[in-house]
C-alpha atoms as a PDB file:
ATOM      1  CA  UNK A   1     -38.367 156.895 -52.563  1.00  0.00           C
ATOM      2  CA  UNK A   2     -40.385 158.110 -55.851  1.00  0.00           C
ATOM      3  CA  UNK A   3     -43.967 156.953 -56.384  1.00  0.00           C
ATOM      4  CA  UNK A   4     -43.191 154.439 -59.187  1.00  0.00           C
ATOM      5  CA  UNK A   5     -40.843 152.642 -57.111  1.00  0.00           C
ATOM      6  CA  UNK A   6     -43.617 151.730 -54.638  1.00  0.00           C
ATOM      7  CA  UNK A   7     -45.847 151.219 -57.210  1.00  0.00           C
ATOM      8  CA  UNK A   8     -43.142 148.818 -59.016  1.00  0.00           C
ATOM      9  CA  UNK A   9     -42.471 146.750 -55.092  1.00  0.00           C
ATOM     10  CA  UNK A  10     -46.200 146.482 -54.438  1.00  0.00           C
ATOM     11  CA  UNK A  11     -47.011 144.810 -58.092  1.00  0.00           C
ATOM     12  CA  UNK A  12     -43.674 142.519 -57.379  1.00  0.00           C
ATOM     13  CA  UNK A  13     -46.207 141.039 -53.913  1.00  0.00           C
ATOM     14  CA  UNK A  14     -49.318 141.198 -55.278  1.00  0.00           C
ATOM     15  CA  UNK A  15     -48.085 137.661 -57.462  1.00  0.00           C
ATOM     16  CA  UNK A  16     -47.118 136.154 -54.367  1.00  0.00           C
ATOM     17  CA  UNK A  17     -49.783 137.479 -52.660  1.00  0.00           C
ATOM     18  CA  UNK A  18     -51.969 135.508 -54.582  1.00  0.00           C
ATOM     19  CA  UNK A  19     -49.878 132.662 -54.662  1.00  0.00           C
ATOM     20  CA  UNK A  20     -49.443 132.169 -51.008  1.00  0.00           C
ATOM     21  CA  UNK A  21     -53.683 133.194 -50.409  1.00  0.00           C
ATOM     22  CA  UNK A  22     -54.955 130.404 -53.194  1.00  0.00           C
ATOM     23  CA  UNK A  23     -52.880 127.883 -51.819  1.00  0.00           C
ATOM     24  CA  UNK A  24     -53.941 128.793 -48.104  1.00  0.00           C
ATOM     25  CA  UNK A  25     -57.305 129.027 -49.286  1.00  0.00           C
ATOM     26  CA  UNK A  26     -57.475 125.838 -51.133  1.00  0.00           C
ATOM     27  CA  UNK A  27     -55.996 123.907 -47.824  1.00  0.00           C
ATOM     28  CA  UNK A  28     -58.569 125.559 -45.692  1.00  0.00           C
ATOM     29  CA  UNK A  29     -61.215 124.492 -47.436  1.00  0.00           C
ATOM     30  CA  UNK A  30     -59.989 121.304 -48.997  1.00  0.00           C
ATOM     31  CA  UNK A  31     -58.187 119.779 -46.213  1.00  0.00           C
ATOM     32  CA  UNK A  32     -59.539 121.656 -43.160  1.00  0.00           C
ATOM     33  CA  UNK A  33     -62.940 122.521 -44.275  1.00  0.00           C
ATOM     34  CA  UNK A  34     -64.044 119.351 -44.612  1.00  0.00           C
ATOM     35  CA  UNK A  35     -62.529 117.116 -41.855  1.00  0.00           C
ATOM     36  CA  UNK A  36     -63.549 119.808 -39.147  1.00  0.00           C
ATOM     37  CA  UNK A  37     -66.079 121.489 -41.180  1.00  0.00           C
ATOM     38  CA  UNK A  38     -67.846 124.693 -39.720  1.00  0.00           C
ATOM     39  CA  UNK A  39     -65.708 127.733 -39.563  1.00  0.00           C
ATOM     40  CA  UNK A  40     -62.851 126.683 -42.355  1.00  0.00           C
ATOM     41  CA  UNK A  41     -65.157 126.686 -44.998  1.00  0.00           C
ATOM     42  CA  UNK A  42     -65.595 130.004 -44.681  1.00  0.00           C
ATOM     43  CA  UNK A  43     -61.972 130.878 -44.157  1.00  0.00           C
ATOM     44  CA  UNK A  44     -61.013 129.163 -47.384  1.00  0.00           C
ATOM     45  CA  UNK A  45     -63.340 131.132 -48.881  1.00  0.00           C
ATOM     46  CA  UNK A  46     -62.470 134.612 -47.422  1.00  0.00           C
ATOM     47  CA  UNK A  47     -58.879 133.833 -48.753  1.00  0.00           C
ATOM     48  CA  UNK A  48     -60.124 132.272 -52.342  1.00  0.00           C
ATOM     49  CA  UNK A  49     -61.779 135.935 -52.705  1.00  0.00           C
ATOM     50  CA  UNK A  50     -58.378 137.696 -51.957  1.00  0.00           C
ATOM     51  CA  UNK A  51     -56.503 135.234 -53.914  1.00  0.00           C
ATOM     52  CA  UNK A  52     -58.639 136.161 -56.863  1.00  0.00           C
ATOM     53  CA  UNK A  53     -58.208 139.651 -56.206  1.00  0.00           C
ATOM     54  CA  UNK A  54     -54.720 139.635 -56.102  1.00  0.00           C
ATOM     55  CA  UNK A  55     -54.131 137.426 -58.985  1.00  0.00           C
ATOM     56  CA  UNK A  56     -55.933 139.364 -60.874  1.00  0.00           C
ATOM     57  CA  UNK A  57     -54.264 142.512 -59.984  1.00  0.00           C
ATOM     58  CA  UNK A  58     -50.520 141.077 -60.409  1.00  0.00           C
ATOM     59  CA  UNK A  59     -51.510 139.514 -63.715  1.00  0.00           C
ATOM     60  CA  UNK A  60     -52.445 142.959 -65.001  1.00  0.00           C
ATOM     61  CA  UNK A  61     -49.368 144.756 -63.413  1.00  0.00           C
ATOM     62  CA  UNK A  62     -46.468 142.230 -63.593  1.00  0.00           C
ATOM     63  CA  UNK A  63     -44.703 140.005 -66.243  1.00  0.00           C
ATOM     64  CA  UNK A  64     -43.020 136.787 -66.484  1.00  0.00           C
ATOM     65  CA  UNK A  65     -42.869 134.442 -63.859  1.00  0.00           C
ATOM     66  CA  UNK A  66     -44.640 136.767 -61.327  1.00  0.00           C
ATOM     67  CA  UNK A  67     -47.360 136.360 -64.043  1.00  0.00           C
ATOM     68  CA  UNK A  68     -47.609 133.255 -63.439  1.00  0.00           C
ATOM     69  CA  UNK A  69     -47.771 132.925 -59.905  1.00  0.00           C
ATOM     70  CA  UNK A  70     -50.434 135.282 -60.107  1.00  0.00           C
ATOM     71  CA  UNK A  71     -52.415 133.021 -62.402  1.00  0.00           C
ATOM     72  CA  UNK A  72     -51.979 129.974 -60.301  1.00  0.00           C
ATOM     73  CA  UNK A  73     -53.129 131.963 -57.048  1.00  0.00           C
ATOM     74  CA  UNK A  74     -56.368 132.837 -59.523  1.00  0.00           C
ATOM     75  CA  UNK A  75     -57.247 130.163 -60.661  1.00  0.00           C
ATOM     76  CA  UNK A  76     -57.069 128.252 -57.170  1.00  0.00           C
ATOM     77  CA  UNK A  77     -58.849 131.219 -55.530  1.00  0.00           C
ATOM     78  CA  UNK A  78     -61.313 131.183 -58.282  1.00  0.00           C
ATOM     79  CA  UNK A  79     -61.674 127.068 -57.917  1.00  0.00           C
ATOM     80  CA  UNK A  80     -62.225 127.779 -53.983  1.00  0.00           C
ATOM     81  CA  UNK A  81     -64.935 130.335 -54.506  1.00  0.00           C
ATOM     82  CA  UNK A  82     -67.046 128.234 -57.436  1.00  0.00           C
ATOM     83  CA  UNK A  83     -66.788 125.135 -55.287  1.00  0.00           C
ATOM     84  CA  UNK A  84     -67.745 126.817 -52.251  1.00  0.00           C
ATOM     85  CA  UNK A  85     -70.893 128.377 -54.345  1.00  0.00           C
ATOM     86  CA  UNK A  86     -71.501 125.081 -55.577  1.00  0.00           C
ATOM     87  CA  UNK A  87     -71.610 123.459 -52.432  1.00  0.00           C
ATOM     88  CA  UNK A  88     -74.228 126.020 -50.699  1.00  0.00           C
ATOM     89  CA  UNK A  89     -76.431 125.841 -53.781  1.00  0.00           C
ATOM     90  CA  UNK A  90     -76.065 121.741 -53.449  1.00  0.00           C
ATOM     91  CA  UNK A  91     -76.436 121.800 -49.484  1.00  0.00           C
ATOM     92  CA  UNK A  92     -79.601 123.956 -49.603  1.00  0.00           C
ATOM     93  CA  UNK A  93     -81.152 121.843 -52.242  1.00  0.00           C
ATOM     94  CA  UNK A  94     -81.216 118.304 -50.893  1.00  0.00           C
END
């Protein structure tokens, strides 16, 4: 197998990657995070970071509806990590 043929399979996951991680990462913290609090929080924020990662790679290195898969594993990745931010600063405050 050639080098840009495992180039071309690994930017085919990375959109699904970050897919599958944002929506993981927005039911850990979401759902889990806050009915059993503690631990999940930090999970959904672990896989927010990777989802954000990942989207952002596969939107640079993929096209069409992989694109967008990649953008909607961003963008919930990226709404995971503000709100978890958000929630520190907020928690430390008051």
């Amino acid at each position: 197998m050639s080098s840009s043929m495992a180039v071309d399979r690994e930017a085919g996951r990375l959109p699904k990657v970050a897919f599958a991680a944002g929506v993981l990462a927005a039911l850990a913290f979401f759902a889990l995070g806050f009915i059993f609090e503690d631990w999940w929080f930090v999970v959904g924020l672990v896989l927010g970071a990777a989802a954000v990662v990942a989207g952002w790679l596969g939107r640079q290195r993929s096209s069409g509806s992989e694109r967008t898969l990649a953008t909607i594993g961003l963008v919930l990745g990226a709404i995971v990590v503000v709100w978890f931010a958000t929630y520190m600063i907020v928690s430390t405050i008051f």
